[in-house]
PDB file of N, CA and C in Angstrom:
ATOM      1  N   UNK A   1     -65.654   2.237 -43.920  1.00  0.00           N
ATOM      2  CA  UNK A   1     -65.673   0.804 -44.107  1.00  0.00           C
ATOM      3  C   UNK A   1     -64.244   0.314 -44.380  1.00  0.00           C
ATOM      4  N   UNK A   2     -64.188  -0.770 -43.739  1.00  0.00           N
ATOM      5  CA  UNK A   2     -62.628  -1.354 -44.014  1.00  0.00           C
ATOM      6  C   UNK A   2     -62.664  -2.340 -44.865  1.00  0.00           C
ATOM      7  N   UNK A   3     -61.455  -1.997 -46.046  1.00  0.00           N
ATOM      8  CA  UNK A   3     -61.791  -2.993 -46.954  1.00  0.00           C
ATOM      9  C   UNK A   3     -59.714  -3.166 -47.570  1.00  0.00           C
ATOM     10  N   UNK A   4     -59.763  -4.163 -48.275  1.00  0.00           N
ATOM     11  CA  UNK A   4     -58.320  -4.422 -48.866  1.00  0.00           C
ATOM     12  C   UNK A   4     -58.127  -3.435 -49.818  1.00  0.00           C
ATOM     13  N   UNK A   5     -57.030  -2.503 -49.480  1.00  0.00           N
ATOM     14  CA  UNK A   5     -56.148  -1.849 -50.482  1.00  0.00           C
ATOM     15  C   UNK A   5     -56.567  -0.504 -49.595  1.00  0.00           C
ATOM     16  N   UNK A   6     -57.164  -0.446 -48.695  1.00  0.00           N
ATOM     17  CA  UNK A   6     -57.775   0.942 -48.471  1.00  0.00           C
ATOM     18  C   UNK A   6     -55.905   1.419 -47.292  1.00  0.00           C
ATOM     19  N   UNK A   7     -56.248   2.787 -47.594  1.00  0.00           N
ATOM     20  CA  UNK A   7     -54.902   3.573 -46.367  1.00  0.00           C
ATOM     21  C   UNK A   7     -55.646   4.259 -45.055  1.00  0.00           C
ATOM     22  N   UNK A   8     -54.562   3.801 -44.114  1.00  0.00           N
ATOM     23  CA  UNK A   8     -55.277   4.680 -42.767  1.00  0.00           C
ATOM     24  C   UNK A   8     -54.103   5.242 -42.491  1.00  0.00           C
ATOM     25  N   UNK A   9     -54.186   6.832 -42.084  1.00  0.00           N
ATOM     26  CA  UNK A   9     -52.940   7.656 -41.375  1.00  0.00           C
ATOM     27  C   UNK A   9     -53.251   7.633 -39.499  1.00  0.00           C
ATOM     28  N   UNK A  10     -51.832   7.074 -38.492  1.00  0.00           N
ATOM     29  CA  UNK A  10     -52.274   6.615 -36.998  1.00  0.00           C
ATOM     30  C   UNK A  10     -51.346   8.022 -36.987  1.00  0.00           C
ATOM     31  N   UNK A  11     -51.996   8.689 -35.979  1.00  0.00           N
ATOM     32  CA  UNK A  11     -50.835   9.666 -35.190  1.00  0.00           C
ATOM     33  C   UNK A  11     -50.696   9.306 -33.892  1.00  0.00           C
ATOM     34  N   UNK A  12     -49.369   9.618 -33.520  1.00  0.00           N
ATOM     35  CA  UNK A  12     -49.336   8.837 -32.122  1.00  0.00           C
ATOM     36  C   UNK A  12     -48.515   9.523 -31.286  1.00  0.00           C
ATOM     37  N   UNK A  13     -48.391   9.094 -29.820  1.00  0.00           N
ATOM     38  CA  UNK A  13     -47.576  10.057 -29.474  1.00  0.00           C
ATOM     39  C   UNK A  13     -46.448   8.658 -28.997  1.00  0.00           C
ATOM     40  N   UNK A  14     -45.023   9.211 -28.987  1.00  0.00           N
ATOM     41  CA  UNK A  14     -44.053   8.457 -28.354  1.00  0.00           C
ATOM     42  C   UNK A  14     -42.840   9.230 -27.522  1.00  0.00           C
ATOM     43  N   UNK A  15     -42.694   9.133 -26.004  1.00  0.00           N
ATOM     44  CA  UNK A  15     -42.051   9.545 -25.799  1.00  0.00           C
ATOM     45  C   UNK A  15     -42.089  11.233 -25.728  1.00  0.00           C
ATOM     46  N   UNK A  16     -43.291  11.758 -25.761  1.00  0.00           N
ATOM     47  CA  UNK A  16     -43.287  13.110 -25.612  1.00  0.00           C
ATOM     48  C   UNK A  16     -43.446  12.983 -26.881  1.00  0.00           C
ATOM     49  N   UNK A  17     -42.661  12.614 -28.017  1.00  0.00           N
ATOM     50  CA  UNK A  17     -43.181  13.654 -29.616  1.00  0.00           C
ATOM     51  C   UNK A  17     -44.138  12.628 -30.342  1.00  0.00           C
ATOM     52  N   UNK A  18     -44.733  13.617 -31.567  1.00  0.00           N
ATOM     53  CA  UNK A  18     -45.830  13.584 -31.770  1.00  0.00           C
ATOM     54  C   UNK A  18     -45.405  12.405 -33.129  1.00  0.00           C
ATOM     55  N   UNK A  19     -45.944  11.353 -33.278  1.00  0.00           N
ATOM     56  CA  UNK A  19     -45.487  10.915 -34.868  1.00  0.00           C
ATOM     57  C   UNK A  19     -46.462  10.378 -35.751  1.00  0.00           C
ATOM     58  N   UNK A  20     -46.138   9.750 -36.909  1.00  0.00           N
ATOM     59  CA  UNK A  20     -47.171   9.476 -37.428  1.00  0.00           C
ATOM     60  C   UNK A  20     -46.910   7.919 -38.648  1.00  0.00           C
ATOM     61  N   UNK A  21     -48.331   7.452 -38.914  1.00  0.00           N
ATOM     62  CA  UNK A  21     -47.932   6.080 -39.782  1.00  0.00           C
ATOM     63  C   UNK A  21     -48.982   5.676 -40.552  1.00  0.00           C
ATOM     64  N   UNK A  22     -48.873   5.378 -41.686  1.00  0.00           N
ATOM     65  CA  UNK A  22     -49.584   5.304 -42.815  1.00  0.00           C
ATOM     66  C   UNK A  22     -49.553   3.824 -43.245  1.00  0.00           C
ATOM     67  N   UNK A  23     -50.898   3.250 -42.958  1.00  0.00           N
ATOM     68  CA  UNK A  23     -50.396   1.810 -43.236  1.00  0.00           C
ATOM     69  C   UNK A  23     -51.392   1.060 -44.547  1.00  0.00           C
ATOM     70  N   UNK A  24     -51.290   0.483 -45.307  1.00  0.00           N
ATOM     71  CA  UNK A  24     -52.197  -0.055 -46.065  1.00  0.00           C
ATOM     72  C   UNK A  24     -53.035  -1.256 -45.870  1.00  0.00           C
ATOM     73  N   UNK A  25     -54.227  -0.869 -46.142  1.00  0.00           N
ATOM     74  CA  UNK A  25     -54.659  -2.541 -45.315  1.00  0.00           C
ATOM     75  C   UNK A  25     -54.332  -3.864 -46.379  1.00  0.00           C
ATOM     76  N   UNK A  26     -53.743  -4.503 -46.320  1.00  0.00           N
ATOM     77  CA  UNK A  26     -53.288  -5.551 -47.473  1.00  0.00           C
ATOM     78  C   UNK A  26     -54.115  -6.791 -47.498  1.00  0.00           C
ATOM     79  N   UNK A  27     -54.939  -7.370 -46.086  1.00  0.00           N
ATOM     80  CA  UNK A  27     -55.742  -8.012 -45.727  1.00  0.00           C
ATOM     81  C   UNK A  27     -56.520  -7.816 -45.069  1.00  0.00           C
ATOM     82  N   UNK A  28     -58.238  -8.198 -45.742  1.00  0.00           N
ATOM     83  CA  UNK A  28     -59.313  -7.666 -44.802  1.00  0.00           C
ATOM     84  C   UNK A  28     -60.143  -9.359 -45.029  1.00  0.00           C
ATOM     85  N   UNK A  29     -60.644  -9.793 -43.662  1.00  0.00           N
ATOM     86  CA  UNK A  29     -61.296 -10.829 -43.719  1.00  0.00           C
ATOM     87  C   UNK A  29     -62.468 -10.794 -42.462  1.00  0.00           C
ATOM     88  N   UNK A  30     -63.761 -10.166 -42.884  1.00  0.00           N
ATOM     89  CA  UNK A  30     -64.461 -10.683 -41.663  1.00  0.00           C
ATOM     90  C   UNK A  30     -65.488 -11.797 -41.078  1.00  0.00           C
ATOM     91  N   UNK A  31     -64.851 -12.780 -41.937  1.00  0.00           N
ATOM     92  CA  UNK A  31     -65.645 -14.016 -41.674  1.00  0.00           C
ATOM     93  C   UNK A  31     -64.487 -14.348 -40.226  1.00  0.00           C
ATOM     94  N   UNK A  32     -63.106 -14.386 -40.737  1.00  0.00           N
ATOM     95  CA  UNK A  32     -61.991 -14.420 -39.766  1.00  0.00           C
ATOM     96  C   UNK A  32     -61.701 -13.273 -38.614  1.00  0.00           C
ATOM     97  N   UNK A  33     -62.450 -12.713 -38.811  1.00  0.00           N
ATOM     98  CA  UNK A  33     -61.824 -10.967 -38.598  1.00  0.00           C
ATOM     99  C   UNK A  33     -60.377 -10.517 -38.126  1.00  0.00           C
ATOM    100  N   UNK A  34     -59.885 -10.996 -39.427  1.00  0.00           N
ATOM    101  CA  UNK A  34     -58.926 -10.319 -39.806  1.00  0.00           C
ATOM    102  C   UNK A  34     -58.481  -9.428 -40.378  1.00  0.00           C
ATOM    103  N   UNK A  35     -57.290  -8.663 -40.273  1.00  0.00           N
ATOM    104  CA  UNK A  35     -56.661  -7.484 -40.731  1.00  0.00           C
ATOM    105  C   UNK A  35     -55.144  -7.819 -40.540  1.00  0.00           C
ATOM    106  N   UNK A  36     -54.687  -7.083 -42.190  1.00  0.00           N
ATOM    107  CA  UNK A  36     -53.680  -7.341 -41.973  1.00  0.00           C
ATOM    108  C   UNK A  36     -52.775  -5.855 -42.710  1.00  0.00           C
ATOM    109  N   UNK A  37     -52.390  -4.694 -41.602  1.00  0.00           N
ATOM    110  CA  UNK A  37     -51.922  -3.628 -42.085  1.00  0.00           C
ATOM    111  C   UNK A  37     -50.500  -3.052 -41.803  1.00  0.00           C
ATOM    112  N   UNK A  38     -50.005  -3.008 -43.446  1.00  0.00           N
ATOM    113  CA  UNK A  38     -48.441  -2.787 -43.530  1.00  0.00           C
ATOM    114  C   UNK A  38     -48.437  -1.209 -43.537  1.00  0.00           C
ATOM    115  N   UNK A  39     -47.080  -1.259 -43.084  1.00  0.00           N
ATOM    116  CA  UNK A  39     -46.830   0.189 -43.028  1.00  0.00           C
ATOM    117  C   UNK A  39     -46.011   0.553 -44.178  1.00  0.00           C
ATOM    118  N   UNK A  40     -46.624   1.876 -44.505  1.00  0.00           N
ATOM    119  CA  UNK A  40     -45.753   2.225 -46.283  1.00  0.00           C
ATOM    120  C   UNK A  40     -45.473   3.635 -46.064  1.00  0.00           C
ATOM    121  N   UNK A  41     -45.244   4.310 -45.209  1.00  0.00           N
ATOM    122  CA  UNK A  41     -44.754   5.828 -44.783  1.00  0.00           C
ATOM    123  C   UNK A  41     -44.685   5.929 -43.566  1.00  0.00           C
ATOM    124  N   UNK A  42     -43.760   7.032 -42.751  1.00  0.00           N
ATOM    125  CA  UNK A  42     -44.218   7.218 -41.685  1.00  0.00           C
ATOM    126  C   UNK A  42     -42.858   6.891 -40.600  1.00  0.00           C
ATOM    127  N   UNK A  43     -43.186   7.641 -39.171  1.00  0.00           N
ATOM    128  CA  UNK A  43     -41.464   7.040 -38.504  1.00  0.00           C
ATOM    129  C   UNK A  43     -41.239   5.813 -38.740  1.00  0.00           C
ATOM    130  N   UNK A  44     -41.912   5.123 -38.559  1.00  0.00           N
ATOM    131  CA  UNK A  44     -41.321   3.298 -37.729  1.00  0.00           C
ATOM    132  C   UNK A  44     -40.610   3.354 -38.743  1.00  0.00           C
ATOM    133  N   UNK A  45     -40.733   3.744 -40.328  1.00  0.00           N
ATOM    134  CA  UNK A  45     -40.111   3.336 -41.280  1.00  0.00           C
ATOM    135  C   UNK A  45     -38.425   3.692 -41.122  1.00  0.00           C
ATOM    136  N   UNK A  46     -38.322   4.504 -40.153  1.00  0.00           N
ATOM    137  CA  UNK A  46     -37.175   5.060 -39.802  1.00  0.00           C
ATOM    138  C   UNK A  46     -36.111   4.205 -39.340  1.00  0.00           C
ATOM    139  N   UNK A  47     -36.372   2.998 -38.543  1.00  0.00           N
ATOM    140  CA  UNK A  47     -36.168   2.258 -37.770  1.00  0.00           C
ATOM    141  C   UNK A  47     -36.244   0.913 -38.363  1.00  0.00           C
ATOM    142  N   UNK A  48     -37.366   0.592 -38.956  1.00  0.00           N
ATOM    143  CA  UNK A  48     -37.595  -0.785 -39.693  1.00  0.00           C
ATOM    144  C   UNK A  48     -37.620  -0.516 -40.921  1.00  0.00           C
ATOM    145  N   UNK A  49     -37.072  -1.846 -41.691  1.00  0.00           N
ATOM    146  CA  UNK A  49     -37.602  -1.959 -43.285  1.00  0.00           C
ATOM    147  C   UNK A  49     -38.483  -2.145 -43.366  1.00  0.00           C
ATOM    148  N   UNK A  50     -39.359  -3.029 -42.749  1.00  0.00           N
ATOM    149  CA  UNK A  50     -41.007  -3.088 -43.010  1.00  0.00           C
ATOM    150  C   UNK A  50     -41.682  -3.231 -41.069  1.00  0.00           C
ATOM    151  N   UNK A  51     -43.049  -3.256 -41.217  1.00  0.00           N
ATOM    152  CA  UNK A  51     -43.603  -3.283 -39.903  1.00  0.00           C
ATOM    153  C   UNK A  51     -44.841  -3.446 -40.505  1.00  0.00           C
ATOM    154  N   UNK A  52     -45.319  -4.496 -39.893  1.00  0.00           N
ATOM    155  CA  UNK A  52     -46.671  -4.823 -40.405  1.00  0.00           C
ATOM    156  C   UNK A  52     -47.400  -5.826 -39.138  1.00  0.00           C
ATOM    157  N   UNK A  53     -48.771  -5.296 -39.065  1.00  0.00           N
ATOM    158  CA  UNK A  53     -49.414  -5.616 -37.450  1.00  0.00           C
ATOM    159  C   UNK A  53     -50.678  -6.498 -37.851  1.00  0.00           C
ATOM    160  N   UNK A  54     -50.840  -7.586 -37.878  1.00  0.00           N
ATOM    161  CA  UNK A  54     -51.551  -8.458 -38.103  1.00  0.00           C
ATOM    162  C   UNK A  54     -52.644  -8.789 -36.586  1.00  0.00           C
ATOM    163  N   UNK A  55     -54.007  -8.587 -36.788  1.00  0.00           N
ATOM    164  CA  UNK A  55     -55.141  -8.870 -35.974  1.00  0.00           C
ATOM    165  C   UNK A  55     -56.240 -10.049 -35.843  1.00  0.00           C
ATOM    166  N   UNK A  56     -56.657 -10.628 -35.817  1.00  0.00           N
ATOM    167  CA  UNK A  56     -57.355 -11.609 -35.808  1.00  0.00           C
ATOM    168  C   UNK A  56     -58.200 -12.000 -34.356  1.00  0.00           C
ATOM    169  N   UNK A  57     -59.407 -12.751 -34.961  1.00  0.00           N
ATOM    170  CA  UNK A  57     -60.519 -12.765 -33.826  1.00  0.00           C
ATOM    171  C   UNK A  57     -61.469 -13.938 -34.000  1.00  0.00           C
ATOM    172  N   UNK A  58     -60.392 -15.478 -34.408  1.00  0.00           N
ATOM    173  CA  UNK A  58     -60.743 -16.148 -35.251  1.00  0.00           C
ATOM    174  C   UNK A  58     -61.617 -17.041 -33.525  1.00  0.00           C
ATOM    175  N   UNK A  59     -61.093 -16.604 -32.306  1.00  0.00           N
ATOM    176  CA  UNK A  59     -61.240 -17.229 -30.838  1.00  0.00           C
ATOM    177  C   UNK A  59     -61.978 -16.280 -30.378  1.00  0.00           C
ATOM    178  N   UNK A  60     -62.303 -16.742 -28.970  1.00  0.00           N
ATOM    179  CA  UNK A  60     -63.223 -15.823 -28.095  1.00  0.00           C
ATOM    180  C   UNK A  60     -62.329 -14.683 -27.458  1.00  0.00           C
ATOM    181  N   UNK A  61     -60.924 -14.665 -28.199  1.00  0.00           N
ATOM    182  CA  UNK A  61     -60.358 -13.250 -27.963  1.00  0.00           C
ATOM    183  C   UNK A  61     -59.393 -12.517 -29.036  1.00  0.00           C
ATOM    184  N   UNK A  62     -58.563 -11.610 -29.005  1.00  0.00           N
ATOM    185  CA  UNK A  62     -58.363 -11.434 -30.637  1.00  0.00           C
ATOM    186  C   UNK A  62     -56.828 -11.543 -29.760  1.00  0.00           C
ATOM    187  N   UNK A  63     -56.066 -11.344 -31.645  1.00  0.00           N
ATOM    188  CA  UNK A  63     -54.432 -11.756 -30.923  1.00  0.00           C
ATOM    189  C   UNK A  63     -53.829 -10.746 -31.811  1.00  0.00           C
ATOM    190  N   UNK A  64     -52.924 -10.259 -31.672  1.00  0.00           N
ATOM    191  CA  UNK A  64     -52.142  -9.448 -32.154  1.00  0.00           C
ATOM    192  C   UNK A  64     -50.648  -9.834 -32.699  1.00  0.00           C
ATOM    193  N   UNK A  65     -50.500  -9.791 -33.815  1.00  0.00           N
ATOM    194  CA  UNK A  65     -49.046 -10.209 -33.791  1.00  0.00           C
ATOM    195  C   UNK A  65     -48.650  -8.880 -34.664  1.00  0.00           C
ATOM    196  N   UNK A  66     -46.987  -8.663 -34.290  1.00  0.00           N
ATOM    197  CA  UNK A  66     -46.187  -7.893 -35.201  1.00  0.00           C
ATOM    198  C   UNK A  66     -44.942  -8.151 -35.971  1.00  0.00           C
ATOM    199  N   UNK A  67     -45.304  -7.569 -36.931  1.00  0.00           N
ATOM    200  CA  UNK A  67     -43.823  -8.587 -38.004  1.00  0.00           C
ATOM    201  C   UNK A  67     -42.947  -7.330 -38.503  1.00  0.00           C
ATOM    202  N   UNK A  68     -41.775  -7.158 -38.243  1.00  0.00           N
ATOM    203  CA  UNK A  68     -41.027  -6.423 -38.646  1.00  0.00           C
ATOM    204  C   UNK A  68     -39.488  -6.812 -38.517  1.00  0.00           C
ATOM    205  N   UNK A  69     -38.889  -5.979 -39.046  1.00  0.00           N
ATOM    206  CA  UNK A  69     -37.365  -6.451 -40.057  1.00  0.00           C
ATOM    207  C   UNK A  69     -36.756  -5.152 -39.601  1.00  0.00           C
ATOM    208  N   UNK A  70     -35.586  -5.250 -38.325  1.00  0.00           N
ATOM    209  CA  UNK A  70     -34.560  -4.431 -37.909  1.00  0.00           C
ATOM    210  C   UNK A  70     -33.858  -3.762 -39.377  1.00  0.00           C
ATOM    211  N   UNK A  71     -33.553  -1.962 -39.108  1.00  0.00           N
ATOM    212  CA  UNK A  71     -32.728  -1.927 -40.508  1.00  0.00           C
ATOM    213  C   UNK A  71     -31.219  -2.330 -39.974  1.00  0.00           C
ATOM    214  N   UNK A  72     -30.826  -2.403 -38.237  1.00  0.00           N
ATOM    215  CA  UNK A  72     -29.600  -2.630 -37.760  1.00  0.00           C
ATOM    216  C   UNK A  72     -30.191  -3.571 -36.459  1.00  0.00           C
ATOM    217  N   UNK A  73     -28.831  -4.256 -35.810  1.00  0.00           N
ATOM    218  CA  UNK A  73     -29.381  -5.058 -34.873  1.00  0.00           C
ATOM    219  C   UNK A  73     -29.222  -4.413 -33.289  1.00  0.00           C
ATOM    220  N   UNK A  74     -28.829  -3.028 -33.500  1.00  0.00           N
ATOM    221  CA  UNK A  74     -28.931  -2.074 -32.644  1.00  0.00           C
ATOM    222  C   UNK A  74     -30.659  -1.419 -32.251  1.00  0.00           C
ATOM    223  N   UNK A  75     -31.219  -1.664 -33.447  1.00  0.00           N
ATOM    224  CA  UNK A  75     -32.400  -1.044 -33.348  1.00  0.00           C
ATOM    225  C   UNK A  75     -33.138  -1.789 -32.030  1.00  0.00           C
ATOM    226  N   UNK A  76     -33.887  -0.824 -31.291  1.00  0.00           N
ATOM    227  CA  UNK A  76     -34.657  -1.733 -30.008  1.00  0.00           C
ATOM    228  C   UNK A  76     -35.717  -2.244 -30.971  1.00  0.00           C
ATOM    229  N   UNK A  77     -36.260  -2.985 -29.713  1.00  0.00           N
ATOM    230  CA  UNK A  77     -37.742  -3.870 -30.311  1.00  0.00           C
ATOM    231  C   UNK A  77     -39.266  -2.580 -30.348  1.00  0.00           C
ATOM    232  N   UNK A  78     -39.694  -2.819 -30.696  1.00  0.00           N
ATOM    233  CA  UNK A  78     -41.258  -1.674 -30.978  1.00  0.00           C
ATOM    234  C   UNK A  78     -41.860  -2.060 -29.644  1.00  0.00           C
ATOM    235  N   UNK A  79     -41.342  -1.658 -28.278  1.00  0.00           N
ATOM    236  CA  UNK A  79     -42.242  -1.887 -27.676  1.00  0.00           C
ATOM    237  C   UNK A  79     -43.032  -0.889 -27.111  1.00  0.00           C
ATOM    238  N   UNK A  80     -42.856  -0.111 -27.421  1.00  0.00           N
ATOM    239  CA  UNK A  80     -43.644   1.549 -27.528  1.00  0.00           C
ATOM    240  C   UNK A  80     -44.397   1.510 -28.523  1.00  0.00           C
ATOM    241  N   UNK A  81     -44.744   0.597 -29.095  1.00  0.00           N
ATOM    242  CA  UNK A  81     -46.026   0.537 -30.580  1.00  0.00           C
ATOM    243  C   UNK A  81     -46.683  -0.490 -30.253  1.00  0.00           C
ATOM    244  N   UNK A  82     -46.062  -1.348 -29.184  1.00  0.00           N
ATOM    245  CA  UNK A  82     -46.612  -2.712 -28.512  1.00  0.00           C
ATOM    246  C   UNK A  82     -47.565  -1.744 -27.556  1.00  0.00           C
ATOM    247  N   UNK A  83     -47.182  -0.962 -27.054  1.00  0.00           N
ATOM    248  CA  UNK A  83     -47.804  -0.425 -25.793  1.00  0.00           C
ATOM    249  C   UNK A  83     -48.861  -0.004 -26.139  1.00  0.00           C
ATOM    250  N   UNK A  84     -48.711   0.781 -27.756  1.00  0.00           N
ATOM    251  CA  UNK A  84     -50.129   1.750 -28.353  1.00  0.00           C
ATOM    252  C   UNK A  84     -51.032   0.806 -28.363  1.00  0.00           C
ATOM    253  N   UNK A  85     -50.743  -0.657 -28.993  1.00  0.00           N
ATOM    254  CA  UNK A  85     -51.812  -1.427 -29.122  1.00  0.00           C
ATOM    255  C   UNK A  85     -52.371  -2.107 -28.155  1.00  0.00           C
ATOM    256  N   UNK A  86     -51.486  -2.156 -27.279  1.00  0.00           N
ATOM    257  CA  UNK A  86     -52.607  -2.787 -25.841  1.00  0.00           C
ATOM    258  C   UNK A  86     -53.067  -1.867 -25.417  1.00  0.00           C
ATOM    259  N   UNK A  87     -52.789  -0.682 -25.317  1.00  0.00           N
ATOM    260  CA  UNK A  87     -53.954   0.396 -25.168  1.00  0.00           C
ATOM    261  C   UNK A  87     -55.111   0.751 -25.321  1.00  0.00           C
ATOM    262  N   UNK A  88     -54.576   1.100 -26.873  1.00  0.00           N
ATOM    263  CA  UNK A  88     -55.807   0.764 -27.367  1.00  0.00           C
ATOM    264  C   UNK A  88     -56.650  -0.347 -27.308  1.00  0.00           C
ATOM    265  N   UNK A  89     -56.094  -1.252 -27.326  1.00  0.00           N
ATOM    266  CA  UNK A  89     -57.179  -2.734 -27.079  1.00  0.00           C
ATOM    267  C   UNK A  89     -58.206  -2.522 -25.539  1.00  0.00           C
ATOM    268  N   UNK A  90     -57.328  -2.016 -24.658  1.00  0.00           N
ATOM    269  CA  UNK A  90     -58.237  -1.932 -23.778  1.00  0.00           C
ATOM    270  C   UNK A  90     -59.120  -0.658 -23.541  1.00  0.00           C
ATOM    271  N   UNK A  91     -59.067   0.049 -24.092  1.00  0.00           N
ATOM    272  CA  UNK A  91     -59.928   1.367 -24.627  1.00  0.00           C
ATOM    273  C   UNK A  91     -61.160   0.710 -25.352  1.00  0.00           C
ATOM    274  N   UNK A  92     -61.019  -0.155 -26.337  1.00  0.00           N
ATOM    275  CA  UNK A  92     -61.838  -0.718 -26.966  1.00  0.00           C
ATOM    276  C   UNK A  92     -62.971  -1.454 -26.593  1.00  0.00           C
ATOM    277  N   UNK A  93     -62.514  -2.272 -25.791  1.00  0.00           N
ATOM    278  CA  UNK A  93     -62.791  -3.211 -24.736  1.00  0.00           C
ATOM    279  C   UNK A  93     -63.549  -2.231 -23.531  1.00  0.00           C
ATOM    280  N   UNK A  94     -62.991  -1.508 -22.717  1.00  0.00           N
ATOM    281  CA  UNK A  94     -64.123  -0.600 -22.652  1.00  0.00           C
ATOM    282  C   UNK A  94     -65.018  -0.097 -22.358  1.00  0.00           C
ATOM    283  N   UNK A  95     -64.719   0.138 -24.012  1.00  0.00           N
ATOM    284  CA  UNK A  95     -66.063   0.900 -25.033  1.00  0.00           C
ATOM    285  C   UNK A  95     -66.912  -0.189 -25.066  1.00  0.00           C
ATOM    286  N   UNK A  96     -66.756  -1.459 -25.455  1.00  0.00           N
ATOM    287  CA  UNK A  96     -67.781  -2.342 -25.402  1.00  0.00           C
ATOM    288  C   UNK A  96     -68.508  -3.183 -24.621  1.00  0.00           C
ATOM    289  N   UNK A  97     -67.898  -2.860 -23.299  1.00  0.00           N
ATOM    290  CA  UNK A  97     -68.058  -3.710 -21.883  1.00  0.00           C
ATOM    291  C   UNK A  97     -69.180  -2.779 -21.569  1.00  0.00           C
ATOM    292  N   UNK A  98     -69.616  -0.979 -21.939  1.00  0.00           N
ATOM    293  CA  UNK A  98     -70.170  -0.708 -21.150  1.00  0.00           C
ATOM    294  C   UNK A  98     -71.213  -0.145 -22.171  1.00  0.00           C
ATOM    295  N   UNK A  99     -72.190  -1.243 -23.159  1.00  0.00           N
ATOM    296  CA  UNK A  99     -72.894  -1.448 -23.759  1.00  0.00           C
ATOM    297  C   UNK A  99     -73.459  -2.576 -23.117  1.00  0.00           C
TER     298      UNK A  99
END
């Protein structure tokens, strides 16, 4: 069950290696169905000071936004974590199309 304060560990793959991310859920709303989960361990932290992926399904489709804070302005953009999540979204999607 997903609820506020709870932790989920994502393993993922990028680029050939294997990584991993630990995020806390800081916001859970399912009247909105929302989620709102920061990351508190894990690579991205490597790269960003914070990263946090906000979901919502308040429309007849859900939206994704991502909020994160370069630690340099060299750092690229997450679009290899952009990619996991449209992935997954359509994995999801689917899973539920063929119900």
């Amino acid at each position: 069950m997903i609820k506020t304060g709870s932790v989920v560990n994502w393993s993922y793959n990028e680029g050939g290696q294997k990584k991993f991310m630990k995020q806390l859920i800081e916001a859970f709303d399912p009247n909105k169905k929302l989620c709102r989960w920061k990351a508190i361990d894990g690579d991205v932290l490597e790269m960003y000071n914070s990263f946090t992926i906000v979901s919502s399904c308040e429309h007849p489709w859900t939206t994704w936004a991502i909020e994160y804070e370069k630690k340099t302005e060299d750092t690229p953009e997450p679009l290899t974590l952009l990619g996991l999540i449209l992935q997954m979204t359509m994995d999801i999607e689917g899973h539920l199309l063929k119900k």
